[in-house]
PDB file of N, CA and C in Angstrom:
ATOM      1  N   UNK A   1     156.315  69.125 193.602  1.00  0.00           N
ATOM      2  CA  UNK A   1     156.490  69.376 192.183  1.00  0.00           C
ATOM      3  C   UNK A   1     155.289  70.167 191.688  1.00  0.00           C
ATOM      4  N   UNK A   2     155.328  71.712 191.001  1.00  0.00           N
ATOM      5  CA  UNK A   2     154.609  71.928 190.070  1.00  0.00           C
ATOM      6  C   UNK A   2     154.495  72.205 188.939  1.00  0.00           C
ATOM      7  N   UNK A   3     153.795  71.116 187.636  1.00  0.00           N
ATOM      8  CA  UNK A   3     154.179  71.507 186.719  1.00  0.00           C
ATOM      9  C   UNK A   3     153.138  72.742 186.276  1.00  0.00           C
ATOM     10  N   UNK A   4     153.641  73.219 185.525  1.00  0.00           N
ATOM     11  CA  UNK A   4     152.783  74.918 184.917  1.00  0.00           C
ATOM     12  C   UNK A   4     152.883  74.452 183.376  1.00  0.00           C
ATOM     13  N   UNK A   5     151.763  74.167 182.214  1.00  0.00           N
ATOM     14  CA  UNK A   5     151.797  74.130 181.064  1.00  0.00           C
ATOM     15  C   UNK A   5     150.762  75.271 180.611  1.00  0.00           C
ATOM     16  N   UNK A   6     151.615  75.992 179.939  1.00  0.00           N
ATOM     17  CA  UNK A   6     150.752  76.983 178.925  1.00  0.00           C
ATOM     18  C   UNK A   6     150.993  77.137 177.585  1.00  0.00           C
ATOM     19  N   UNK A   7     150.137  77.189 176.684  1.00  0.00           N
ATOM     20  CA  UNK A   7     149.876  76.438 175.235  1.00  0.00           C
ATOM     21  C   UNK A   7     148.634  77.471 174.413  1.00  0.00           C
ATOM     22  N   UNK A   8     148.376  77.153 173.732  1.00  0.00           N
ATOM     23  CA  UNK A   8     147.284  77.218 172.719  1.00  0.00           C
ATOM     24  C   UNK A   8     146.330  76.065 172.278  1.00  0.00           C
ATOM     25  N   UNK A   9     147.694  74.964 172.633  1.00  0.00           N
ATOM     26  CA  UNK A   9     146.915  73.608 172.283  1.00  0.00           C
ATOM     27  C   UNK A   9     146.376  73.098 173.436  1.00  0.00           C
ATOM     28  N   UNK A  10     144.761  72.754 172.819  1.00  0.00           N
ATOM     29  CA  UNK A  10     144.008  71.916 174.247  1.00  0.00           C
ATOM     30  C   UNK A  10     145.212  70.383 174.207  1.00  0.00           C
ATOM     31  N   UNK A  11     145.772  69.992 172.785  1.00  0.00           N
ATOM     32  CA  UNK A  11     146.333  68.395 173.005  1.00  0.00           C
ATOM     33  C   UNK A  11     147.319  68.725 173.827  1.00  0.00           C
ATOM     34  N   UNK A  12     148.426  69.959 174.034  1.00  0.00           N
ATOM     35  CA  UNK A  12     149.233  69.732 175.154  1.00  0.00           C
ATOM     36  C   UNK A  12     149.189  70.084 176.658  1.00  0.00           C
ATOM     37  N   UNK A  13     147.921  70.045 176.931  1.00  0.00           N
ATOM     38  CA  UNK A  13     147.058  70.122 178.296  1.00  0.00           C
ATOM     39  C   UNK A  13     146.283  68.775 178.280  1.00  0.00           C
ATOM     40  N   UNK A  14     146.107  68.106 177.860  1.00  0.00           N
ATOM     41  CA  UNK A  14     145.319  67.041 178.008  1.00  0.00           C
ATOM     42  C   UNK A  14     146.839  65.559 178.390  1.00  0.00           C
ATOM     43  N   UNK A  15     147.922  66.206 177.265  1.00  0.00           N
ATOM     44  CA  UNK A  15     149.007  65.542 177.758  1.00  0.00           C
ATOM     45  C   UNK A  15     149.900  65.644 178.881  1.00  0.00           C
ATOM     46  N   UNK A  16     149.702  66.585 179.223  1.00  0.00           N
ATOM     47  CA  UNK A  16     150.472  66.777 180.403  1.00  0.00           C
ATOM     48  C   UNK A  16     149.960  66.388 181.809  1.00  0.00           C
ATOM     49  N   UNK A  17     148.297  66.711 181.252  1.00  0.00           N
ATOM     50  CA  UNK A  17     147.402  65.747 182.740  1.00  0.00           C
ATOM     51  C   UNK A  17     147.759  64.049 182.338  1.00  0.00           C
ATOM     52  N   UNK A  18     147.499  63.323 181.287  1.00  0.00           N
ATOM     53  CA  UNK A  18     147.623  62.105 181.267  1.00  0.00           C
ATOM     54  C   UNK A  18     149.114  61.934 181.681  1.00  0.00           C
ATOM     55  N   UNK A  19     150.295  62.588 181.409  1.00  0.00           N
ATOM     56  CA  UNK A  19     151.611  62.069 182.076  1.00  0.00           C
ATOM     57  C   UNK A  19     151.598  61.734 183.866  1.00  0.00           C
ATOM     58  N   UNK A  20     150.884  63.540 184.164  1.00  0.00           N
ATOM     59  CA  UNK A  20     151.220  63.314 185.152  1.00  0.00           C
ATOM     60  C   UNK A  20     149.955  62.088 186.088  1.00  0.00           C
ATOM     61  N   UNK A  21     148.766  62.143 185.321  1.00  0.00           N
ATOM     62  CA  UNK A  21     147.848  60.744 185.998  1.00  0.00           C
ATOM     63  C   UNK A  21     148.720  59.302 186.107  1.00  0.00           C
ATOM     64  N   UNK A  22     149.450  59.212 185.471  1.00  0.00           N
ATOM     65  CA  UNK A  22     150.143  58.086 184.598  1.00  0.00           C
ATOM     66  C   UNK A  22     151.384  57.976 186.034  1.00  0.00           C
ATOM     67  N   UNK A  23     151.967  59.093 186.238  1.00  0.00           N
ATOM     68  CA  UNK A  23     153.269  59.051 187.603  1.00  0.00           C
ATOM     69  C   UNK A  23     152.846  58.779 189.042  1.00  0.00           C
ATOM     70  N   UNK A  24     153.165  58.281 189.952  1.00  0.00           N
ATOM     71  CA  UNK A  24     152.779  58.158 190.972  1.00  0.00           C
ATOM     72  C   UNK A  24     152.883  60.009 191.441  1.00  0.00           C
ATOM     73  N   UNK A  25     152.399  60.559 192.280  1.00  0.00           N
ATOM     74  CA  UNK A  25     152.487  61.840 192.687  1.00  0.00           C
ATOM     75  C   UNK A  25     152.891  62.023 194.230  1.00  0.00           C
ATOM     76  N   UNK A  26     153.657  62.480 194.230  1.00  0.00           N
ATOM     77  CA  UNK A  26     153.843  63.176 195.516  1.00  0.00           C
ATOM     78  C   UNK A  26     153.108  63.973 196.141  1.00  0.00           C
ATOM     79  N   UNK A  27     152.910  64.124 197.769  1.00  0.00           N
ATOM     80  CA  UNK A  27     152.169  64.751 198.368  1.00  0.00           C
ATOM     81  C   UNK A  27     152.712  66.160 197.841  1.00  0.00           C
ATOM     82  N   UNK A  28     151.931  67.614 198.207  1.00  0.00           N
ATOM     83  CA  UNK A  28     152.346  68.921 197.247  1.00  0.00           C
ATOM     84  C   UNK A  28     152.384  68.462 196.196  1.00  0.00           C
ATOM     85  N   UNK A  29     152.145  67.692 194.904  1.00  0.00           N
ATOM     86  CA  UNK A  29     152.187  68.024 193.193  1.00  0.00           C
ATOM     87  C   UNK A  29     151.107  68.554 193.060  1.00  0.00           C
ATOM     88  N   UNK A  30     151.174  69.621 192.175  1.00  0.00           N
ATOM     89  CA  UNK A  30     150.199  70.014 191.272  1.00  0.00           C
ATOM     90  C   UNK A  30     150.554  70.431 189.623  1.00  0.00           C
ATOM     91  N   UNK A  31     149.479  70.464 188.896  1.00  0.00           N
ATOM     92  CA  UNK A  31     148.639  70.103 187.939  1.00  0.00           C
ATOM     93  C   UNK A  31     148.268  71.876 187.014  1.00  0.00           C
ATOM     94  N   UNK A  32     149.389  72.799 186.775  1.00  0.00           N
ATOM     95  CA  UNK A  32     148.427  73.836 186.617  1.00  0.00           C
ATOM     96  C   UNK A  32     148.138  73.767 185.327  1.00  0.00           C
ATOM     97  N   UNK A  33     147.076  73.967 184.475  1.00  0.00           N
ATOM     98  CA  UNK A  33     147.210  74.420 183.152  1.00  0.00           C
ATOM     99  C   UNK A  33     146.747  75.574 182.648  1.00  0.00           C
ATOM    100  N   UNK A  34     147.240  76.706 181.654  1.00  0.00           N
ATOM    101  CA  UNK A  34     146.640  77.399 181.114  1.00  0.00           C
ATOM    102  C   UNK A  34     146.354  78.018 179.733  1.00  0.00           C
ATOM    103  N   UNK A  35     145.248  78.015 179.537  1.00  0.00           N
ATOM    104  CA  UNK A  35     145.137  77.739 177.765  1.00  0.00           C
ATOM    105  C   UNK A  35     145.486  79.049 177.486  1.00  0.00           C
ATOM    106  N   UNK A  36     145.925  79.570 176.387  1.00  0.00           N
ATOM    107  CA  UNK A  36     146.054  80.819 175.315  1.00  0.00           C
ATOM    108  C   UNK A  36     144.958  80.718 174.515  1.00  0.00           C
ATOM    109  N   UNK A  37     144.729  81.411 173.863  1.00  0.00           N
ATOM    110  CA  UNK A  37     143.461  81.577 172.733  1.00  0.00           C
ATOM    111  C   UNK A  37     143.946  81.280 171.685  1.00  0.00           C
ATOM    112  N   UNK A  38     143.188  80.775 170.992  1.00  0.00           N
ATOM    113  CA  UNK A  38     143.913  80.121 169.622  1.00  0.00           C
ATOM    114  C   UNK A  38     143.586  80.694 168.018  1.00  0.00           C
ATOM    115  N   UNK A  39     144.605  81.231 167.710  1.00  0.00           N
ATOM    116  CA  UNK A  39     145.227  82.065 166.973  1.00  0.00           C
ATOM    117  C   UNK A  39     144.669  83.842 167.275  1.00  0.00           C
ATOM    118  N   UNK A  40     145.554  84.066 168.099  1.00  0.00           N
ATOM    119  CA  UNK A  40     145.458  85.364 168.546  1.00  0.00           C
ATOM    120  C   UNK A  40     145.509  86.319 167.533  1.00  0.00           C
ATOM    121  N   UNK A  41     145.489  87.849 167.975  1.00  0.00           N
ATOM    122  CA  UNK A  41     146.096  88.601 167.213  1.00  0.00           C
ATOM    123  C   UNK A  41     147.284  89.069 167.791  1.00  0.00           C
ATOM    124  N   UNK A  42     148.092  89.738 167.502  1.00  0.00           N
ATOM    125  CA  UNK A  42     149.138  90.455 167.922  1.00  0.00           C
ATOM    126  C   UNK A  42     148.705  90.687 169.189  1.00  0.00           C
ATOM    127  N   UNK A  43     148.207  91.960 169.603  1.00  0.00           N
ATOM    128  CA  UNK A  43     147.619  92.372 170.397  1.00  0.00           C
ATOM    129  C   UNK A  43     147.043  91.787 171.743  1.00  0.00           C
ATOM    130  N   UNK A  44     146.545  90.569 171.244  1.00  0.00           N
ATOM    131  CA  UNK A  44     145.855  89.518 171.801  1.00  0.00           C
ATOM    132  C   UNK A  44     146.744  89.375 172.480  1.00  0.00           C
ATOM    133  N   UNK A  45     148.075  88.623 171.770  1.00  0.00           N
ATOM    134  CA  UNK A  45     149.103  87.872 172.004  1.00  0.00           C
ATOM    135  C   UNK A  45     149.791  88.636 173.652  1.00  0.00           C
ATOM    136  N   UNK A  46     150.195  89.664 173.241  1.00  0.00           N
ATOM    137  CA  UNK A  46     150.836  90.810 173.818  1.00  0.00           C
ATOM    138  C   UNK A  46     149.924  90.741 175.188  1.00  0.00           C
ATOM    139  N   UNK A  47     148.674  91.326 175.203  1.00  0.00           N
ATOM    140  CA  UNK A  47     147.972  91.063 176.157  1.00  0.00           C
ATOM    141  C   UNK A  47     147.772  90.188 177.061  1.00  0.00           C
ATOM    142  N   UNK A  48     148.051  88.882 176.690  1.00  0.00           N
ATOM    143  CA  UNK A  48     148.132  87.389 177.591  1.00  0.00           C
ATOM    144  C   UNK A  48     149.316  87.210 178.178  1.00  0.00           C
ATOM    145  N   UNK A  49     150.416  87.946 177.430  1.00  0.00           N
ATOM    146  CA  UNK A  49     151.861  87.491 177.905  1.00  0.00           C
ATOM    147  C   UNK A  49     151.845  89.084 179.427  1.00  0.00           C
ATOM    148  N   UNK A  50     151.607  89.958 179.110  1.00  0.00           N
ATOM    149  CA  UNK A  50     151.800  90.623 180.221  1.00  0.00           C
ATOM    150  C   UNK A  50     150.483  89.848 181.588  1.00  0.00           C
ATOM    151  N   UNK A  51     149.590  89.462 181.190  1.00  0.00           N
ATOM    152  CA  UNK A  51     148.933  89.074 182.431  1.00  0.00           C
ATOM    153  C   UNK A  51     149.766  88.031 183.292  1.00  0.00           C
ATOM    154  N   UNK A  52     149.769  87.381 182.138  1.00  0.00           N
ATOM    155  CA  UNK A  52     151.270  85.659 182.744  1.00  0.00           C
ATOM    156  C   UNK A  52     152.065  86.778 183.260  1.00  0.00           C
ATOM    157  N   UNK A  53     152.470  87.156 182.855  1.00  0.00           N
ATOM    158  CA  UNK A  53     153.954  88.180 183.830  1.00  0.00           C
ATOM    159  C   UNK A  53     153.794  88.410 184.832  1.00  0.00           C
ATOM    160  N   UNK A  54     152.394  89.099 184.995  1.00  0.00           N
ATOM    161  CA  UNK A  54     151.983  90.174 186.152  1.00  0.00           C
ATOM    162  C   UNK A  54     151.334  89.051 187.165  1.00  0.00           C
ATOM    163  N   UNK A  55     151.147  87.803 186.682  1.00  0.00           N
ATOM    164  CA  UNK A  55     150.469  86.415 187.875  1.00  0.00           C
ATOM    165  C   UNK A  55     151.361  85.411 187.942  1.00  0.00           C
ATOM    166  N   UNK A  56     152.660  85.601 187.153  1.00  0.00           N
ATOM    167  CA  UNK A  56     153.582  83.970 187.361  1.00  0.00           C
ATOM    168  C   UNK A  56     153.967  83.968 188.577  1.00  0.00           C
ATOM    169  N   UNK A  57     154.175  84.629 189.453  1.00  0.00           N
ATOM    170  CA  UNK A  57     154.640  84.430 190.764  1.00  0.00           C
ATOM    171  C   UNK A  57     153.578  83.828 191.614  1.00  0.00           C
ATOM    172  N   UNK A  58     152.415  83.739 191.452  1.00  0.00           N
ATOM    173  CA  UNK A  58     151.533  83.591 192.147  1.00  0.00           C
ATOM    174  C   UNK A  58     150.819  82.250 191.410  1.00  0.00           C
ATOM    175  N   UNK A  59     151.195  81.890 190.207  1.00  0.00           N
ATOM    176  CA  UNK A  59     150.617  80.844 189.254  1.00  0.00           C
ATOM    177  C   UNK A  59     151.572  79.485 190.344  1.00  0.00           C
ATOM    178  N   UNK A  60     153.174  79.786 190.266  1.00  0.00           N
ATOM    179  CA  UNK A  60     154.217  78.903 190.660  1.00  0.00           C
ATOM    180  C   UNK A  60     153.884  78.622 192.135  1.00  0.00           C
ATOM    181  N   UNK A  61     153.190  79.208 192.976  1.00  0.00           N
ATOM    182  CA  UNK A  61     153.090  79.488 194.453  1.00  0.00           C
ATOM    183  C   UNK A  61     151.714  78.576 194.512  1.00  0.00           C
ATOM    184  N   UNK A  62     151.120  78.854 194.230  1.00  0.00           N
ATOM    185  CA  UNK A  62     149.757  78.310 194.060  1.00  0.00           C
ATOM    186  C   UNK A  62     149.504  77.358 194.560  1.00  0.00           C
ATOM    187  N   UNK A  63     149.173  76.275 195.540  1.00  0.00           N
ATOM    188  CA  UNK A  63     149.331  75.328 196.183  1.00  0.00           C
ATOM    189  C   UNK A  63     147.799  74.370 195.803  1.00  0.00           C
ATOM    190  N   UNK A  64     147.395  74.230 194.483  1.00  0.00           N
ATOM    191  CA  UNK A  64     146.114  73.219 194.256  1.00  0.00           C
ATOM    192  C   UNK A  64     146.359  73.385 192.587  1.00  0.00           C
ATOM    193  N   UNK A  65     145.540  72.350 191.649  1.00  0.00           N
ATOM    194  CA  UNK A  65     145.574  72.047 190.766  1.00  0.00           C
ATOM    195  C   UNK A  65     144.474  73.224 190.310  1.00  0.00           C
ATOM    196  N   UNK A  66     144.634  73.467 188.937  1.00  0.00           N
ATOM    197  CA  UNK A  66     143.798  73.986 188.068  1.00  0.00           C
ATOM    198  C   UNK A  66     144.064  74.074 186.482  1.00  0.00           C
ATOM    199  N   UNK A  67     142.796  74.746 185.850  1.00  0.00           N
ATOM    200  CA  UNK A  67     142.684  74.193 184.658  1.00  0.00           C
ATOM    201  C   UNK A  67     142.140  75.447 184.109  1.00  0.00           C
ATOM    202  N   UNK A  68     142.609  76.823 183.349  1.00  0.00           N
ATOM    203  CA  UNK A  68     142.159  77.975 183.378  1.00  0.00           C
ATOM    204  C   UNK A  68     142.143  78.330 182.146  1.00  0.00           C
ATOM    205  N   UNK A  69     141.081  78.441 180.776  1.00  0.00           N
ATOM    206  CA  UNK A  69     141.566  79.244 179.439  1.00  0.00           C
ATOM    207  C   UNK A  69     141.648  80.948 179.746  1.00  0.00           C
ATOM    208  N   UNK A  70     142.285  81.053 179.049  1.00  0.00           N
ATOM    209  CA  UNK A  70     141.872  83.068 178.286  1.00  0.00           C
ATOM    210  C   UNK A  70     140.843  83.045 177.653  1.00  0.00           C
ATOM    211  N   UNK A  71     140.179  81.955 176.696  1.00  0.00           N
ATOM    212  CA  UNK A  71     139.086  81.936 175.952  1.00  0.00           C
ATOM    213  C   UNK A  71     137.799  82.222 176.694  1.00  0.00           C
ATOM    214  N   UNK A  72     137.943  81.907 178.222  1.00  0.00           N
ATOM    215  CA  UNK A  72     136.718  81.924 178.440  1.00  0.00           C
ATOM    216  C   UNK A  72     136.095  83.881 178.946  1.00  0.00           C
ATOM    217  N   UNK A  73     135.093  83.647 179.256  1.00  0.00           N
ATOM    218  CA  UNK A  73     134.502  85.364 179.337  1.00  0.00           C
ATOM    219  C   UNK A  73     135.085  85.432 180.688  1.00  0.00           C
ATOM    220  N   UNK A  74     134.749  84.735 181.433  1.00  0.00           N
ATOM    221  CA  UNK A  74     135.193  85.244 183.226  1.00  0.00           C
ATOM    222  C   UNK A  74     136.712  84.658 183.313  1.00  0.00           C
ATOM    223  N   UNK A  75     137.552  84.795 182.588  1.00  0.00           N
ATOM    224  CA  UNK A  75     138.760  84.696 182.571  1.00  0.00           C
ATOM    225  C   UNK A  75     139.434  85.161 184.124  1.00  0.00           C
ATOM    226  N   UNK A  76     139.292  86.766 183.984  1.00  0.00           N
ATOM    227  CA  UNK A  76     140.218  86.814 184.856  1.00  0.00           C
ATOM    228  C   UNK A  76     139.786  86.946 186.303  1.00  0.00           C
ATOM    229  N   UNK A  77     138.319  87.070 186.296  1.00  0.00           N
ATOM    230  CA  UNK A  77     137.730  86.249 187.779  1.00  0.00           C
ATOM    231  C   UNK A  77     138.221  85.254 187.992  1.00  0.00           C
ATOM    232  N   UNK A  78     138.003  83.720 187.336  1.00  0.00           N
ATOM    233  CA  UNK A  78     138.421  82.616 187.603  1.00  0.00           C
ATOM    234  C   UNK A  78     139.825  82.210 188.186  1.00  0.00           C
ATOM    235  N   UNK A  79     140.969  83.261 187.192  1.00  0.00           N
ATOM    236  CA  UNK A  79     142.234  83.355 187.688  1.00  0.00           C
ATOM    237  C   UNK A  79     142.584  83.964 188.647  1.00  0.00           C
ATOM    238  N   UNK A  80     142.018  85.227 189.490  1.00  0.00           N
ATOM    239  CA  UNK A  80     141.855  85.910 190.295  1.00  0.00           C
ATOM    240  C   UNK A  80     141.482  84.850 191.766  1.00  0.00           C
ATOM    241  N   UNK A  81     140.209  84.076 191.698  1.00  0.00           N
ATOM    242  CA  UNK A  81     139.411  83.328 192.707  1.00  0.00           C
ATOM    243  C   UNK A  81     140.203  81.997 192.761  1.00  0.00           C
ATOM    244  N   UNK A  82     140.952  81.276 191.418  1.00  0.00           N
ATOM    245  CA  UNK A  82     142.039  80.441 192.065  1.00  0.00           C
ATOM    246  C   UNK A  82     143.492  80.919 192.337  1.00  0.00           C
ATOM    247  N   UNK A  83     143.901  81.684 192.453  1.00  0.00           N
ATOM    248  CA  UNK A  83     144.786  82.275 193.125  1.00  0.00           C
ATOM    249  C   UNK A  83     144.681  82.510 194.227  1.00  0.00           C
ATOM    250  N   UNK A  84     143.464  83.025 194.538  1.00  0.00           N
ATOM    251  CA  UNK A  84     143.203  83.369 195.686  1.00  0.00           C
ATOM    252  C   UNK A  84     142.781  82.434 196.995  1.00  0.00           C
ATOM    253  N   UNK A  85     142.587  81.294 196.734  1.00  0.00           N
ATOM    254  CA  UNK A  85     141.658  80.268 197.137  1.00  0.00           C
ATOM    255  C   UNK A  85     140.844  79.879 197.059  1.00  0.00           C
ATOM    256  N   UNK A  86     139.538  80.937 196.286  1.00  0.00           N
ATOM    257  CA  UNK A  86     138.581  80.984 196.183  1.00  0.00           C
ATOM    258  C   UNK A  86     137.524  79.605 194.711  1.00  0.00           C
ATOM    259  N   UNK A  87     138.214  79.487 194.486  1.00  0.00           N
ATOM    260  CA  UNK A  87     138.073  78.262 193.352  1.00  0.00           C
ATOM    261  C   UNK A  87     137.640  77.359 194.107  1.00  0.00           C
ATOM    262  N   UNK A  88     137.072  76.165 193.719  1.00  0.00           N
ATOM    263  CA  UNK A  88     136.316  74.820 193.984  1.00  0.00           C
ATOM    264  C   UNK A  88     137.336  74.005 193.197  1.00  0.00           C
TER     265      UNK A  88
END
Protein backbone atom coordinates (compact mmCIF):
# COMPACT_ATOMS: atom_id res chain seq x y z
CA UNK A 1 0.00 0.00 0.00
CA UNK A 2 1.04 3.57 -0.84
CA UNK A 3 -0.61 6.26 0.43
CA UNK A 4 0.48 9.74 -1.44
CA UNK A 5 -1.13 12.91 0.51
CA UNK A 6 -0.67 16.28 -0.98
CA UNK A 7 -2.20 19.38 0.68
CA UNK A 8 -1.36 22.81 1.78
CA UNK A 9 -2.38 21.76 5.13
CA UNK A 10 0.47 20.66 7.54
CA UNK A 11 -3.06 19.19 9.71
CA UNK A 12 -3.73 16.84 6.73
CA UNK A 13 -0.17 15.38 6.77
CA UNK A 14 0.11 15.01 10.29
CA UNK A 15 -3.34 13.05 9.87
CA UNK A 16 -2.64 10.84 7.56
CA UNK A 17 0.74 9.79 9.41
CA UNK A 18 -1.33 9.33 12.72
CA UNK A 19 -3.99 7.01 10.69
CA UNK A 20 -1.61 5.23 9.16
CA UNK A 21 0.72 4.85 12.78
CA UNK A 22 -2.62 3.89 14.26
CA UNK A 23 -3.10 0.59 11.32
CA UNK A 24 -1.10 -2.29 11.60
CA UNK A 25 1.16 -1.98 8.23
CA UNK A 26 2.08 -4.24 5.85
CA UNK A 27 5.43 -5.17 4.70
CA UNK A 28 5.90 -2.56 1.29
CA UNK A 29 3.51 0.39 2.99
CA UNK A 30 4.57 3.60 2.64
CA UNK A 31 3.95 6.96 4.01
CA UNK A 32 4.49 9.71 1.20
CA UNK A 33 3.68 13.25 2.01
CA UNK A 34 3.87 16.40 0.16
CA UNK A 35 3.27 19.86 1.29
CA UNK A 36 2.11 22.77 -1.26
CA UNK A 37 2.91 26.24 -0.13
CA UNK A 38 0.40 27.93 1.55
CA UNK A 39 -1.52 30.35 -0.18
CA UNK A 40 0.15 30.40 -3.44
CA UNK A 41 -0.13 32.59 -6.22
CA UNK A 42 -1.55 31.56 -9.40
CA UNK A 43 1.57 31.02 -10.84
CA UNK A 44 2.88 29.40 -7.86
CA UNK A 45 -0.02 27.19 -8.04
CA UNK A 46 0.51 26.27 -11.75
CA UNK A 47 4.11 25.68 -11.10
CA UNK A 48 3.70 22.89 -8.34
CA UNK A 49 1.01 21.14 -10.27
CA UNK A 50 3.27 20.65 -13.40
CA UNK A 51 6.27 19.39 -11.18
CA UNK A 52 3.62 16.71 -9.44
CA UNK A 53 2.88 15.81 -13.10
CA UNK A 54 6.29 15.61 -14.35
CA UNK A 55 7.32 13.24 -10.78
CA UNK A 56 3.89 11.32 -10.07
CA UNK A 57 5.10 8.35 -11.68
CA UNK A 58 8.03 8.16 -9.78
CA UNK A 59 6.32 9.69 -6.39
CA UNK A 60 3.73 6.24 -6.74
CA UNK A 61 6.89 3.91 -7.50
CA UNK A 62 8.91 5.09 -4.82
CA UNK A 63 9.54 2.29 -2.52
CA UNK A 64 10.35 4.26 1.22
CA UNK A 65 8.48 6.79 3.21
CA UNK A 66 8.93 10.52 2.96
CA UNK A 67 7.96 13.81 4.04
CA UNK A 68 8.78 16.68 1.32
CA UNK A 69 7.42 20.63 1.35
CA UNK A 70 7.67 23.07 -1.82
CA UNK A 71 8.21 25.61 0.96
CA UNK A 72 11.42 24.58 1.58
CA UNK A 73 14.66 26.25 -0.50
CA UNK A 74 16.25 22.78 -1.54
CA UNK A 75 12.95 21.60 -2.63
CA UNK A 76 13.72 20.07 -5.61
CA UNK A 77 17.11 18.51 -4.56
CA UNK A 78 15.40 16.81 -1.75
CA UNK A 79 12.71 15.48 -4.21
CA UNK A 80 15.20 14.63 -6.77
CA UNK A 81 17.68 12.60 -3.91
CA UNK A 82 14.43 10.79 -2.55
CA UNK A 83 13.43 9.59 -5.65
CA UNK A 84 16.40 8.66 -6.37
CA UNK A 85 17.49 6.80 -3.29
CA UNK A 86 19.57 9.14 -2.24
CA UNK A 87 17.58 10.47 0.92
CA UNK A 88 18.28 9.21 4.57
Amino acid sequence: MHVICVGDSTVEHLAIKEVLWCCPQEAGSFCKTIKLMSDPSVQNLTEELQVLTSWLQQIVVCARDFDISFESEDFMENMAATLNGDAD
